[in-house]
PDB file of N, CA and C in Angstrom:
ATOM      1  N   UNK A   1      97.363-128.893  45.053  1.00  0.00           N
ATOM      2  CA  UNK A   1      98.009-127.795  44.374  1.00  0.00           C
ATOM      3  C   UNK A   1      99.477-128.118  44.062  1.00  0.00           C
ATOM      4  N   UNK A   2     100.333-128.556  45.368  1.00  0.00           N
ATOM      5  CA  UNK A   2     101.689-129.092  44.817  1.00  0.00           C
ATOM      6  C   UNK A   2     101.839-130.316  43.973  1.00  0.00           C
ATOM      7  N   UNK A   3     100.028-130.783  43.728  1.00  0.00           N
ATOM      8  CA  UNK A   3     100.739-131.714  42.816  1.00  0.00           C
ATOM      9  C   UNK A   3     100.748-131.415  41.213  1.00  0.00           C
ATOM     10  N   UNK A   4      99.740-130.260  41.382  1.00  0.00           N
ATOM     11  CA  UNK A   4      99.590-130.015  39.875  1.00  0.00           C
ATOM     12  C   UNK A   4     101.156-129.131  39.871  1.00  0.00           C
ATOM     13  N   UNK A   5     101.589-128.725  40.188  1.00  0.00           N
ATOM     14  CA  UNK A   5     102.916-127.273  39.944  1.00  0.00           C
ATOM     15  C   UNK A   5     104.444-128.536  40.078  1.00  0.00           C
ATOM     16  N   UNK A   6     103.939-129.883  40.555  1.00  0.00           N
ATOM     17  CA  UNK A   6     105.431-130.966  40.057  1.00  0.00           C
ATOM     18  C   UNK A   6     105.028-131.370  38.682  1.00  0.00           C
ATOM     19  N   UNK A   7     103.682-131.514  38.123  1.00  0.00           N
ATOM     20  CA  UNK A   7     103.574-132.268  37.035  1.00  0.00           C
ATOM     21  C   UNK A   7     103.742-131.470  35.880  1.00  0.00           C
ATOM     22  N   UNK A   8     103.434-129.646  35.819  1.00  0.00           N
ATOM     23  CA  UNK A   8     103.636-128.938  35.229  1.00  0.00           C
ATOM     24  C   UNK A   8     105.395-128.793  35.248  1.00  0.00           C
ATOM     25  N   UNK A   9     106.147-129.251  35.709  1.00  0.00           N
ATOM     26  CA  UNK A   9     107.960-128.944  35.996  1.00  0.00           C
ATOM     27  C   UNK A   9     107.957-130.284  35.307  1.00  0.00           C
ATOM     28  N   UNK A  10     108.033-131.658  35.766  1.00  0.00           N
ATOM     29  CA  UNK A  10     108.415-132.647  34.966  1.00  0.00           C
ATOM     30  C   UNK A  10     107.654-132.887  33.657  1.00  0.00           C
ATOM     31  N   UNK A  11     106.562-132.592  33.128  1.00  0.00           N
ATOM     32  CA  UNK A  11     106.316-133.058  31.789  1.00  0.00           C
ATOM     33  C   UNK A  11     106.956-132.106  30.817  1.00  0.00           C
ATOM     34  N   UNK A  12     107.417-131.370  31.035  1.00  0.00           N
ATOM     35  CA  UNK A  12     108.493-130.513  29.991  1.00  0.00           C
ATOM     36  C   UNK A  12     109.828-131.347  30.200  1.00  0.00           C
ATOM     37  N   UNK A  13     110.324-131.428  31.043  1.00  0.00           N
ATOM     38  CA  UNK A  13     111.243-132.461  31.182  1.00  0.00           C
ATOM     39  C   UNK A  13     111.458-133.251  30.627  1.00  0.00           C
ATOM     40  N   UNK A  14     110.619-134.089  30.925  1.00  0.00           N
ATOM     41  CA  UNK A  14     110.387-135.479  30.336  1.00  0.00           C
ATOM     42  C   UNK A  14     110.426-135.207  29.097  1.00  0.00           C
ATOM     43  N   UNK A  15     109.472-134.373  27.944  1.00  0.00           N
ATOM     44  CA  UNK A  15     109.405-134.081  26.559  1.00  0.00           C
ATOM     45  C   UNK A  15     110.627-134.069  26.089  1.00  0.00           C
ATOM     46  N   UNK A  16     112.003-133.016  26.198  1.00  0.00           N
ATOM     47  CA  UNK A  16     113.009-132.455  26.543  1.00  0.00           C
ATOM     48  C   UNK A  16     114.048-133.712  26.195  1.00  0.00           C
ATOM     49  N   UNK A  17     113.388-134.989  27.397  1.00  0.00           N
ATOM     50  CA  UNK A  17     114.364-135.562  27.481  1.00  0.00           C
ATOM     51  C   UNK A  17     114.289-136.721  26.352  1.00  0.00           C
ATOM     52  N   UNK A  18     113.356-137.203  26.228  1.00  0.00           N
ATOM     53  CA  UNK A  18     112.679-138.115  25.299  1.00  0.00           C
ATOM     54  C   UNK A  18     113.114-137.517  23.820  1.00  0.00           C
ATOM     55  N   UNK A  19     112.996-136.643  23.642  1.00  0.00           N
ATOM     56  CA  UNK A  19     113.084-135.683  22.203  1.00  0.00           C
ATOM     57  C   UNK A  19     114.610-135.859  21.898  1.00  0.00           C
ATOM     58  N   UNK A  20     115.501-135.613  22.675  1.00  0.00           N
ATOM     59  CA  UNK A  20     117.157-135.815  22.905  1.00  0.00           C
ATOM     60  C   UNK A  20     117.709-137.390  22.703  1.00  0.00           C
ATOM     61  N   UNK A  21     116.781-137.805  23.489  1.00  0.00           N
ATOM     62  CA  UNK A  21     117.443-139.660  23.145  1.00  0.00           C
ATOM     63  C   UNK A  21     116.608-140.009  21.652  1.00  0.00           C
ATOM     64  N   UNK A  22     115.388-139.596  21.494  1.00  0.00           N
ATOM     65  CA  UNK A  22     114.971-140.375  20.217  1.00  0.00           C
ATOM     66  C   UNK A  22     115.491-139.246  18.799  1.00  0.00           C
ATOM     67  N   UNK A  23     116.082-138.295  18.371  1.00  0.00           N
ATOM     68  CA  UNK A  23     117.322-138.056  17.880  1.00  0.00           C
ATOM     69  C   UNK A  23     118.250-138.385  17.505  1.00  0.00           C
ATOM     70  N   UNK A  24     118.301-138.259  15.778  1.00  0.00           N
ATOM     71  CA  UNK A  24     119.528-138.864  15.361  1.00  0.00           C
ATOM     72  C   UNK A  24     120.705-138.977  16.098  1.00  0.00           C
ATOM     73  N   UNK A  25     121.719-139.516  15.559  1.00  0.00           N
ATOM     74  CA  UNK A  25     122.894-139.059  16.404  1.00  0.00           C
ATOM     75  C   UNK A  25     123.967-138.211  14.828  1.00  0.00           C
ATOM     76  N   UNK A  26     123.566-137.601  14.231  1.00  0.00           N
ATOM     77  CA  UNK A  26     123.856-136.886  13.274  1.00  0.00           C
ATOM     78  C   UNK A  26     124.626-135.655  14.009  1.00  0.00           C
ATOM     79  N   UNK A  27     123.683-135.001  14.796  1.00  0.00           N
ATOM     80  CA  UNK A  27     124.406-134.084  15.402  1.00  0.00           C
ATOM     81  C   UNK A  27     125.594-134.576  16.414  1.00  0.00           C
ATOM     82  N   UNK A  28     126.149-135.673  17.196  1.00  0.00           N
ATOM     83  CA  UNK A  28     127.188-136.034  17.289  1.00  0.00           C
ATOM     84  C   UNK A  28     128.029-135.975  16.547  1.00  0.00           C
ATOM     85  N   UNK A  29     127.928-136.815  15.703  1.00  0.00           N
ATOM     86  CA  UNK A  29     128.974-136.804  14.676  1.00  0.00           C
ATOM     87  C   UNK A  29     129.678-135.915  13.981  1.00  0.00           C
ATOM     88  N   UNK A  30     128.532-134.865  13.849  1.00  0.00           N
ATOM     89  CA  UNK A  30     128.753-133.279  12.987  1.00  0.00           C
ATOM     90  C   UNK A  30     129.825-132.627  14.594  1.00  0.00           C
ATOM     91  N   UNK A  31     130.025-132.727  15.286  1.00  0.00           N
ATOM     92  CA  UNK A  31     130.310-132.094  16.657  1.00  0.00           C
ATOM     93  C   UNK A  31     131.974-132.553  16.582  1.00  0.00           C
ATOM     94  N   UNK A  32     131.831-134.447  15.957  1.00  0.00           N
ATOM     95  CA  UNK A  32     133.103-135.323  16.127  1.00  0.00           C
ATOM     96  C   UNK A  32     133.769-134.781  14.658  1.00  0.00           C
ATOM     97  N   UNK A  33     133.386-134.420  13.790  1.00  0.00           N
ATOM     98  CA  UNK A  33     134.120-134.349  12.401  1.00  0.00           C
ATOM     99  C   UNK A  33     134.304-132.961  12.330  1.00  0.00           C
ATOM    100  N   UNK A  34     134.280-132.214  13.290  1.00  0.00           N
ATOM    101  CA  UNK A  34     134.779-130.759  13.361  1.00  0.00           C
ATOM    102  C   UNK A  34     136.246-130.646  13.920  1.00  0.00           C
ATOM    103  N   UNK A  35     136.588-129.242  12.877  1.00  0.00           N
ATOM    104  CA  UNK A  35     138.160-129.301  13.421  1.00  0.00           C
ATOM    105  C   UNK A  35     138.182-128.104  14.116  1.00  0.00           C
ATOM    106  N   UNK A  36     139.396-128.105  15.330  1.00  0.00           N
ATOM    107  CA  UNK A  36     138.999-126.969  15.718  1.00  0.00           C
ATOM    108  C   UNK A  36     140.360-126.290  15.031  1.00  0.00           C
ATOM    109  N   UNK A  37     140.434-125.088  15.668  1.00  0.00           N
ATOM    110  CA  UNK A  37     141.277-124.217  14.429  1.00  0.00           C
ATOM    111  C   UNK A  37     143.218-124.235  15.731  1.00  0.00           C
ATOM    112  N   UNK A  38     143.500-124.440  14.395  1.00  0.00           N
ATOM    113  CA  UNK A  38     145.232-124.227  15.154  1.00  0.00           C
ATOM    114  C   UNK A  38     145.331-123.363  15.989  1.00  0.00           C
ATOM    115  N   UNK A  39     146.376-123.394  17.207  1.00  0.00           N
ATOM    116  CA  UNK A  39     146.771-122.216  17.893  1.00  0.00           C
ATOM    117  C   UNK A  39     147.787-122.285  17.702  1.00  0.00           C
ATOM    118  N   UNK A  40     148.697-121.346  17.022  1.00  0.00           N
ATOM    119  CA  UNK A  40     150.169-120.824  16.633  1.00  0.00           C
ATOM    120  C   UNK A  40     150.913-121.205  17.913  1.00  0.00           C
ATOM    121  N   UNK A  41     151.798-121.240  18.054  1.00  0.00           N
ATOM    122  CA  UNK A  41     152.612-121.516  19.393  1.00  0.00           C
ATOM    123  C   UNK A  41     153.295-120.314  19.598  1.00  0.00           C
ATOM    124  N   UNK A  42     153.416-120.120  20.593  1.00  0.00           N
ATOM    125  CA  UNK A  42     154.565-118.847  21.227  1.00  0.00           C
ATOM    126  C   UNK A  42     156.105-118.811  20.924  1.00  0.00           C
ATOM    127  N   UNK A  43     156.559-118.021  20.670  1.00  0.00           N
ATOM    128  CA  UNK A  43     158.352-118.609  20.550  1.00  0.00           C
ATOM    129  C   UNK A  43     158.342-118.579  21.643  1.00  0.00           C
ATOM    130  N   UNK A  44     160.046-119.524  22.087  1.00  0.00           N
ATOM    131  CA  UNK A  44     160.237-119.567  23.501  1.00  0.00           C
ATOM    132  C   UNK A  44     160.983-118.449  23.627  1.00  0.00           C
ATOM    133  N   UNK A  45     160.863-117.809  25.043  1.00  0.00           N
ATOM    134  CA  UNK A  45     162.010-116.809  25.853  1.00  0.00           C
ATOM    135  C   UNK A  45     163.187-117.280  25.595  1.00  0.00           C
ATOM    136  N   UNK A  46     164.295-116.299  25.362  1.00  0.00           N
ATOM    137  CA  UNK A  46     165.538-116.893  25.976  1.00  0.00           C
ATOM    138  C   UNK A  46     165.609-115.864  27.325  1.00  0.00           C
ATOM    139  N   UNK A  47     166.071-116.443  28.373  1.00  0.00           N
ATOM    140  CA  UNK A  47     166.296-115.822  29.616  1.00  0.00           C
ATOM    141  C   UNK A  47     168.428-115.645  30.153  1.00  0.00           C
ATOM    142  N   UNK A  48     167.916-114.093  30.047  1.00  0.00           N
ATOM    143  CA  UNK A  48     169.779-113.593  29.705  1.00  0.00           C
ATOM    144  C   UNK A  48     170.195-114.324  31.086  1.00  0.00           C
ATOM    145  N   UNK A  49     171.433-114.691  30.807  1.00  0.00           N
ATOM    146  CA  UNK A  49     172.196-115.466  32.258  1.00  0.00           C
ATOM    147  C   UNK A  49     172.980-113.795  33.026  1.00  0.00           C
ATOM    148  N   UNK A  50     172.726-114.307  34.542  1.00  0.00           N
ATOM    149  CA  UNK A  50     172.626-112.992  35.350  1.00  0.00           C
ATOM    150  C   UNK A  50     173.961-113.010  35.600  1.00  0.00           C
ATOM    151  N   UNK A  51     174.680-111.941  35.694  1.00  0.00           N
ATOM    152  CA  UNK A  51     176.142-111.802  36.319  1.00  0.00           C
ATOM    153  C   UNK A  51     176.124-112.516  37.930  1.00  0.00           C
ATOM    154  N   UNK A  52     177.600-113.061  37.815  1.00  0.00           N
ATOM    155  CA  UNK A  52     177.516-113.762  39.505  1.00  0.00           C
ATOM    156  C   UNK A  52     177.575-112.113  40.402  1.00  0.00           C
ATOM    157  N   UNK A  53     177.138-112.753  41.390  1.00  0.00           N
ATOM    158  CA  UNK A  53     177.139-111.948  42.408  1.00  0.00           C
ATOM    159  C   UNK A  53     178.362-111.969  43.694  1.00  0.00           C
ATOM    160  N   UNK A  54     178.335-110.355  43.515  1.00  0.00           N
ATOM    161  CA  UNK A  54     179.634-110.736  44.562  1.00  0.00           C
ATOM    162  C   UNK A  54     179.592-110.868  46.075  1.00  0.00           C
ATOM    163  N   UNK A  55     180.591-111.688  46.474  1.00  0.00           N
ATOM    164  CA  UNK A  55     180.876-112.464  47.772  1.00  0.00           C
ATOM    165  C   UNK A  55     180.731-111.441  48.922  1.00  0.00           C
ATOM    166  N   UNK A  56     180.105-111.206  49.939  1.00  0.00           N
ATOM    167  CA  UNK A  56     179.615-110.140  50.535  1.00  0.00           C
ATOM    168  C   UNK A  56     180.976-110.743  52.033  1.00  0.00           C
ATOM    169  N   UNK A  57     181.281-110.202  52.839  1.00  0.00           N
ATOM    170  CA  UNK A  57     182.097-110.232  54.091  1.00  0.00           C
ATOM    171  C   UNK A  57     181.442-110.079  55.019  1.00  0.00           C
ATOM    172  N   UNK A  58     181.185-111.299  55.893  1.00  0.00           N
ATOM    173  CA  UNK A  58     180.125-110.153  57.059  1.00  0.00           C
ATOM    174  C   UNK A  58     181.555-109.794  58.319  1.00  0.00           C
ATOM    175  N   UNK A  59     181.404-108.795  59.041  1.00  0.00           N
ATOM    176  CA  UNK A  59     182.802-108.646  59.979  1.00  0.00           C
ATOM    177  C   UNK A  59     182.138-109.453  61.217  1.00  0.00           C
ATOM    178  N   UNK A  60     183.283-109.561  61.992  1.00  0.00           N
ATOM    179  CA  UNK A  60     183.466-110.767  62.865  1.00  0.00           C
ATOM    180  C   UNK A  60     182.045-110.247  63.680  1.00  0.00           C
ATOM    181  N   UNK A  61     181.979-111.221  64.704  1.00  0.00           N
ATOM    182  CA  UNK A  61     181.208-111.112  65.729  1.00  0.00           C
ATOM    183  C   UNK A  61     181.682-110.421  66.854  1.00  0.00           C
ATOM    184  N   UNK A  62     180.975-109.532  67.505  1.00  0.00           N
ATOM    185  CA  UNK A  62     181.534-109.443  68.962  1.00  0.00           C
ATOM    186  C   UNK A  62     181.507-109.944  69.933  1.00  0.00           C
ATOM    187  N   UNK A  63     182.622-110.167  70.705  1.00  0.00           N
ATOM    188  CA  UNK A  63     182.894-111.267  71.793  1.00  0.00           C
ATOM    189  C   UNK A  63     181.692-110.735  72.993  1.00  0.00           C
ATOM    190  N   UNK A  64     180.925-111.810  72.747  1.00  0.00           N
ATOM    191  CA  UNK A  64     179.460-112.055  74.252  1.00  0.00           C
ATOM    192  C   UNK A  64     179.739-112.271  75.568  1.00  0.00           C
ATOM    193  N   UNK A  65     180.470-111.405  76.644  1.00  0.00           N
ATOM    194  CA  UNK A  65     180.537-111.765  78.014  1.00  0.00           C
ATOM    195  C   UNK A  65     179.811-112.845  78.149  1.00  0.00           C
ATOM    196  N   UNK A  66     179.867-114.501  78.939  1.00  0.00           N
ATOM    197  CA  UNK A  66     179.234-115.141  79.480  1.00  0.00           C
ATOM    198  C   UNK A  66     178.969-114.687  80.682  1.00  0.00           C
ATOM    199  N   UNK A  67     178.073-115.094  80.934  1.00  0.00           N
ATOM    200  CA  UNK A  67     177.281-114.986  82.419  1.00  0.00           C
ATOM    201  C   UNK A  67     178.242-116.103  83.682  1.00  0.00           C
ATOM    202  N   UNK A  68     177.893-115.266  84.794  1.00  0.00           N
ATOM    203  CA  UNK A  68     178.440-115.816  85.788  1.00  0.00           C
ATOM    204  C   UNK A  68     177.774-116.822  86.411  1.00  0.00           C
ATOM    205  N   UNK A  69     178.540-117.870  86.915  1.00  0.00           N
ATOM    206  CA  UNK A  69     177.365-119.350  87.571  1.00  0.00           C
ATOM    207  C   UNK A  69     177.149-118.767  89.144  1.00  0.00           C
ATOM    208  N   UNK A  70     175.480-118.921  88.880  1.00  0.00           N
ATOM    209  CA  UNK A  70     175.263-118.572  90.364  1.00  0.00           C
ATOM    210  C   UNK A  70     174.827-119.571  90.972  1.00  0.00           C
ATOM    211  N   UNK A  71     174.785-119.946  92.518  1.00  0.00           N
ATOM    212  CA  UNK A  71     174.773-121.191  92.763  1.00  0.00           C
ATOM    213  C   UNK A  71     173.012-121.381  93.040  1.00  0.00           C
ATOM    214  N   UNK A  72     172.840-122.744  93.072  1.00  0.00           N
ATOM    215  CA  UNK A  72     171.363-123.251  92.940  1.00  0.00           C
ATOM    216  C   UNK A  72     170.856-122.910  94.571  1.00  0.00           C
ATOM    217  N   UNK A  73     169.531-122.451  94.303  1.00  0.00           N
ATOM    218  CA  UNK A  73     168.747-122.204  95.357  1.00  0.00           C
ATOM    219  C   UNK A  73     168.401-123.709  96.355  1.00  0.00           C
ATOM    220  N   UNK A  74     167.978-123.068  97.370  1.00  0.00           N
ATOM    221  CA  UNK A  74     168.101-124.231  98.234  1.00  0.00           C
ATOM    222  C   UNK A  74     166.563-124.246  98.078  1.00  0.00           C
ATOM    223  N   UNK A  75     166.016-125.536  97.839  1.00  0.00           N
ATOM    224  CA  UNK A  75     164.434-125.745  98.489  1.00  0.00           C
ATOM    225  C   UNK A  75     163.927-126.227  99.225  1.00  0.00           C
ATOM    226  N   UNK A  76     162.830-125.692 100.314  1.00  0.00           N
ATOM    227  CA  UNK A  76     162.563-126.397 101.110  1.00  0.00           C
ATOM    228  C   UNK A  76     161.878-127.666 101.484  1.00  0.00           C
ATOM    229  N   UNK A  77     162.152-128.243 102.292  1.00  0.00           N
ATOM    230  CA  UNK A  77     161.472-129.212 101.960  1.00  0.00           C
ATOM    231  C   UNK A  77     160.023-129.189 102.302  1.00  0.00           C
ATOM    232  N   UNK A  78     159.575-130.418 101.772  1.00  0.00           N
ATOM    233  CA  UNK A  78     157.929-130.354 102.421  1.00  0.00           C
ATOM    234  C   UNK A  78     157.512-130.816 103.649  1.00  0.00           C
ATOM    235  N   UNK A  79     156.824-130.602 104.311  1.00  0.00           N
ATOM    236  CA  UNK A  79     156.571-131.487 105.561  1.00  0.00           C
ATOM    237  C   UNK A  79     155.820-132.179 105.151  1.00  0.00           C
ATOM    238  N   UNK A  80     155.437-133.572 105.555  1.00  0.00           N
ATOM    239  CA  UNK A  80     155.028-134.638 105.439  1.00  0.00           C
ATOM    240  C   UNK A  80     153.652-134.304 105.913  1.00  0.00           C
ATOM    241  N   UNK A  81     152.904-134.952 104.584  1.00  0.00           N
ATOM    242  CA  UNK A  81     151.210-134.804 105.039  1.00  0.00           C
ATOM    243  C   UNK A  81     150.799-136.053 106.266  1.00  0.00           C
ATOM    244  N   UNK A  82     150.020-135.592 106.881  1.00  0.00           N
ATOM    245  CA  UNK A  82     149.337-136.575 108.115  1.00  0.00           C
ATOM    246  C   UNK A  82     148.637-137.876 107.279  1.00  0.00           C
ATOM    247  N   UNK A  83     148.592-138.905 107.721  1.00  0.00           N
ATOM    248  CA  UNK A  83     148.026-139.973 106.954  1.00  0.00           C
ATOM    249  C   UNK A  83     146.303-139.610 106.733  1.00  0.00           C
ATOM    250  N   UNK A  84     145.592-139.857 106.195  1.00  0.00           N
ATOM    251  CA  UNK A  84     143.745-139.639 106.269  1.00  0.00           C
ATOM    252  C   UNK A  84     143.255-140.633 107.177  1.00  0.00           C
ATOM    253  N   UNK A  85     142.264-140.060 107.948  1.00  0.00           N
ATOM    254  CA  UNK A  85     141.303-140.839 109.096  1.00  0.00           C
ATOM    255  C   UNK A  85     141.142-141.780 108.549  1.00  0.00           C
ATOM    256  N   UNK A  86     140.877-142.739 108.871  1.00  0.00           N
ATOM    257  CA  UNK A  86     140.110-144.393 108.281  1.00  0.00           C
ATOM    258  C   UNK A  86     138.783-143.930 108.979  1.00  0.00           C
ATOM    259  N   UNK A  87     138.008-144.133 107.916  1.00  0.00           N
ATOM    260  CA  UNK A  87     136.328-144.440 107.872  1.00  0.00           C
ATOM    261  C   UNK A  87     136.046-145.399 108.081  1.00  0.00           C
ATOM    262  N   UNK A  88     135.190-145.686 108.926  1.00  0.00           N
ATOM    263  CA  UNK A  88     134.408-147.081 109.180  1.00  0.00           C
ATOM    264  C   UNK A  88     133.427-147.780 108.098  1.00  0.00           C
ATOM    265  N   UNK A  89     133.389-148.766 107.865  1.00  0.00           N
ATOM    266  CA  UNK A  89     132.770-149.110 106.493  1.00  0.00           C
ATOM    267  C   UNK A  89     131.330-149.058 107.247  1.00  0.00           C
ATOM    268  N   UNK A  90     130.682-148.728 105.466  1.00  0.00           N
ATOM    269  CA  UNK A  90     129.332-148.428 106.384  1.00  0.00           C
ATOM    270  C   UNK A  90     128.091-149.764 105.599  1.00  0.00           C
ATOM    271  N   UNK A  91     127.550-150.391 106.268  1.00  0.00           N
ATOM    272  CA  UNK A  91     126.878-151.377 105.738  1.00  0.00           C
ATOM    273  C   UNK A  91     125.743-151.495 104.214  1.00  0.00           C
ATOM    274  N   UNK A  92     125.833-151.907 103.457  1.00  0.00           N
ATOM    275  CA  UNK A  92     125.414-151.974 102.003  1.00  0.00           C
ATOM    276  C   UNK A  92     123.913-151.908 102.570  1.00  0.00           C
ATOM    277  N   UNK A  93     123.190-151.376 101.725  1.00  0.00           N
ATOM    278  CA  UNK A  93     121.749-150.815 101.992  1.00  0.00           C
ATOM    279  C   UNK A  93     120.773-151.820 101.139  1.00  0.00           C
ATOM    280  N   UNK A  94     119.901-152.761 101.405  1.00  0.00           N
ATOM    281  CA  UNK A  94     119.480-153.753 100.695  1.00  0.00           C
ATOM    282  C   UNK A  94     118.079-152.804 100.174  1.00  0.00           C
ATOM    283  N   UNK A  95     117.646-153.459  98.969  1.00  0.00           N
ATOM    284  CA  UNK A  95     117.468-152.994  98.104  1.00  0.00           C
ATOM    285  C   UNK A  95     115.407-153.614  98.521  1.00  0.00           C
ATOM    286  N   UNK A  96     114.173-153.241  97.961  1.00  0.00           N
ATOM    287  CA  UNK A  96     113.362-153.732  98.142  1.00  0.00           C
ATOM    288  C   UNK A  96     112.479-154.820  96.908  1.00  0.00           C
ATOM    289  N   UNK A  97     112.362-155.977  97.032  1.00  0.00           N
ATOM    290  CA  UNK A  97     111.814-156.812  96.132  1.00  0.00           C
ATOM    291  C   UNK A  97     111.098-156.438  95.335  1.00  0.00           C
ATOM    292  N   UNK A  98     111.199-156.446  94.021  1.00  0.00           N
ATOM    293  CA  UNK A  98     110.171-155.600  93.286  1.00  0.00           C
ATOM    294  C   UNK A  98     109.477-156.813  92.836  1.00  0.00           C
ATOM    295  N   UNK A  99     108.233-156.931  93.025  1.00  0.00           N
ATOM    296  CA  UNK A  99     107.389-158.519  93.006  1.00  0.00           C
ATOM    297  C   UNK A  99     107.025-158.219  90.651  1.00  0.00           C
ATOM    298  N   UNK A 100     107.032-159.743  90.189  1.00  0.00           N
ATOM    299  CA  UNK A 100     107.254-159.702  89.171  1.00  0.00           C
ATOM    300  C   UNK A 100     105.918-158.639  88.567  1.00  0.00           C
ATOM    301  N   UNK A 101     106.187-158.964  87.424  1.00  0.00           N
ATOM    302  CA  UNK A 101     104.577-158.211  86.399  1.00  0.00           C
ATOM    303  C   UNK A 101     103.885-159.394  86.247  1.00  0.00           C
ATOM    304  N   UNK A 102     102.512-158.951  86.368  1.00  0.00           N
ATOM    305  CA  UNK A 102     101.372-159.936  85.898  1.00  0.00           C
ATOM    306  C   UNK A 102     101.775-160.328  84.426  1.00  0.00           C
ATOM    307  N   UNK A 103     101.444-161.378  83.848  1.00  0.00           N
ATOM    308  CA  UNK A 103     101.121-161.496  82.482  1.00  0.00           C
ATOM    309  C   UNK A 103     100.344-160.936  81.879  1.00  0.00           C
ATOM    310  N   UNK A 104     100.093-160.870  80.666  1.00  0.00           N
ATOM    311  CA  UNK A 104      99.075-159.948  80.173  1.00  0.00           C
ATOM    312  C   UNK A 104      98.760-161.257  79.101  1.00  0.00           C
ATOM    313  N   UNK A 105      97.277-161.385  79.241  1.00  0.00           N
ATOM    314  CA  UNK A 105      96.941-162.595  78.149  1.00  0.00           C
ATOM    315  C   UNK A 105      96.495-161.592  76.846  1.00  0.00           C
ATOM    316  N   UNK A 106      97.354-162.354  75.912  1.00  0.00           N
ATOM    317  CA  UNK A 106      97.182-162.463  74.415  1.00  0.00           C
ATOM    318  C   UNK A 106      96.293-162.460  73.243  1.00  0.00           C
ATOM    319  N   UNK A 107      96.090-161.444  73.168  1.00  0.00           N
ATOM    320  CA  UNK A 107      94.374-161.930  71.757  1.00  0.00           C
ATOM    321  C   UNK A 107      94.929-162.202  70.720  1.00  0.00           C
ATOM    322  N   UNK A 108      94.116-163.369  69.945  1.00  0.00           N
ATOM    323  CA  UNK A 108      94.572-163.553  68.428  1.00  0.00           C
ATOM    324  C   UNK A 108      93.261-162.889  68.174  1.00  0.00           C
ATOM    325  N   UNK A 109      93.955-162.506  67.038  1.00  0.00           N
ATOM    326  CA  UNK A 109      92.710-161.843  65.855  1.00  0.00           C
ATOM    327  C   UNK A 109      92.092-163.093  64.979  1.00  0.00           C
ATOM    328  N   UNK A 110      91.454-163.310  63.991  1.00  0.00           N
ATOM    329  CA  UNK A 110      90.830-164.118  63.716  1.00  0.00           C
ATOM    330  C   UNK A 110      91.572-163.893  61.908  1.00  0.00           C
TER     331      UNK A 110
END
């Protein structure tokens, strides 16, 4: 079923497309020897020059009390951490022989 409902979509296609390439190229040309129509141009703006602007005053600042130096906190110190127990090393755990794989013999086909 999906194959008949692709072949019904591409053989219009295909027609479509075939019909387009084997086509003069008349209609190009008629497309290239067309003029298209003038567009008038806009006059330009003139843009009025703005009066300067006047110099604004800002009034002084008011004088910011600084802050008073307070003296640095004392910190305590740390007490010294205890060194860590030493662990006794503990002996590597051997592992068990895993005996190889059989071979497996080979068939040729003929």
């Amino acid at each position: 079923m999906a194959y008949r409902c692709f072949s019904s979509f591409i053989f219009p296609l295909i027609c479509v497309t075939l019909s387009v390439i084997s086509s003069s190229g008349d209609g190009a040309r008629q497309l290239l020897e067309t003029k298209l129509p003038e567009i008038p141009q806009l006059p330009k703006l003139e843009i009025p020059e703005l009066p300067p602007l006047p110099k604004v005053e800002l009034p002084p600042l008011p004088h910011i009390p600084t802050l008073p130096e307070f003296p640095k906190p004392e910190v305590p110190k740390i007490p010294e951490v205890p060194p860590f127990p030493h662990l006794p090393e503990l002996p590597k755990p051997t592992l068990p022989q895993i005996p190889p794989l059989p071979k497996v013999p080979s068939v040729d086909h003929p």
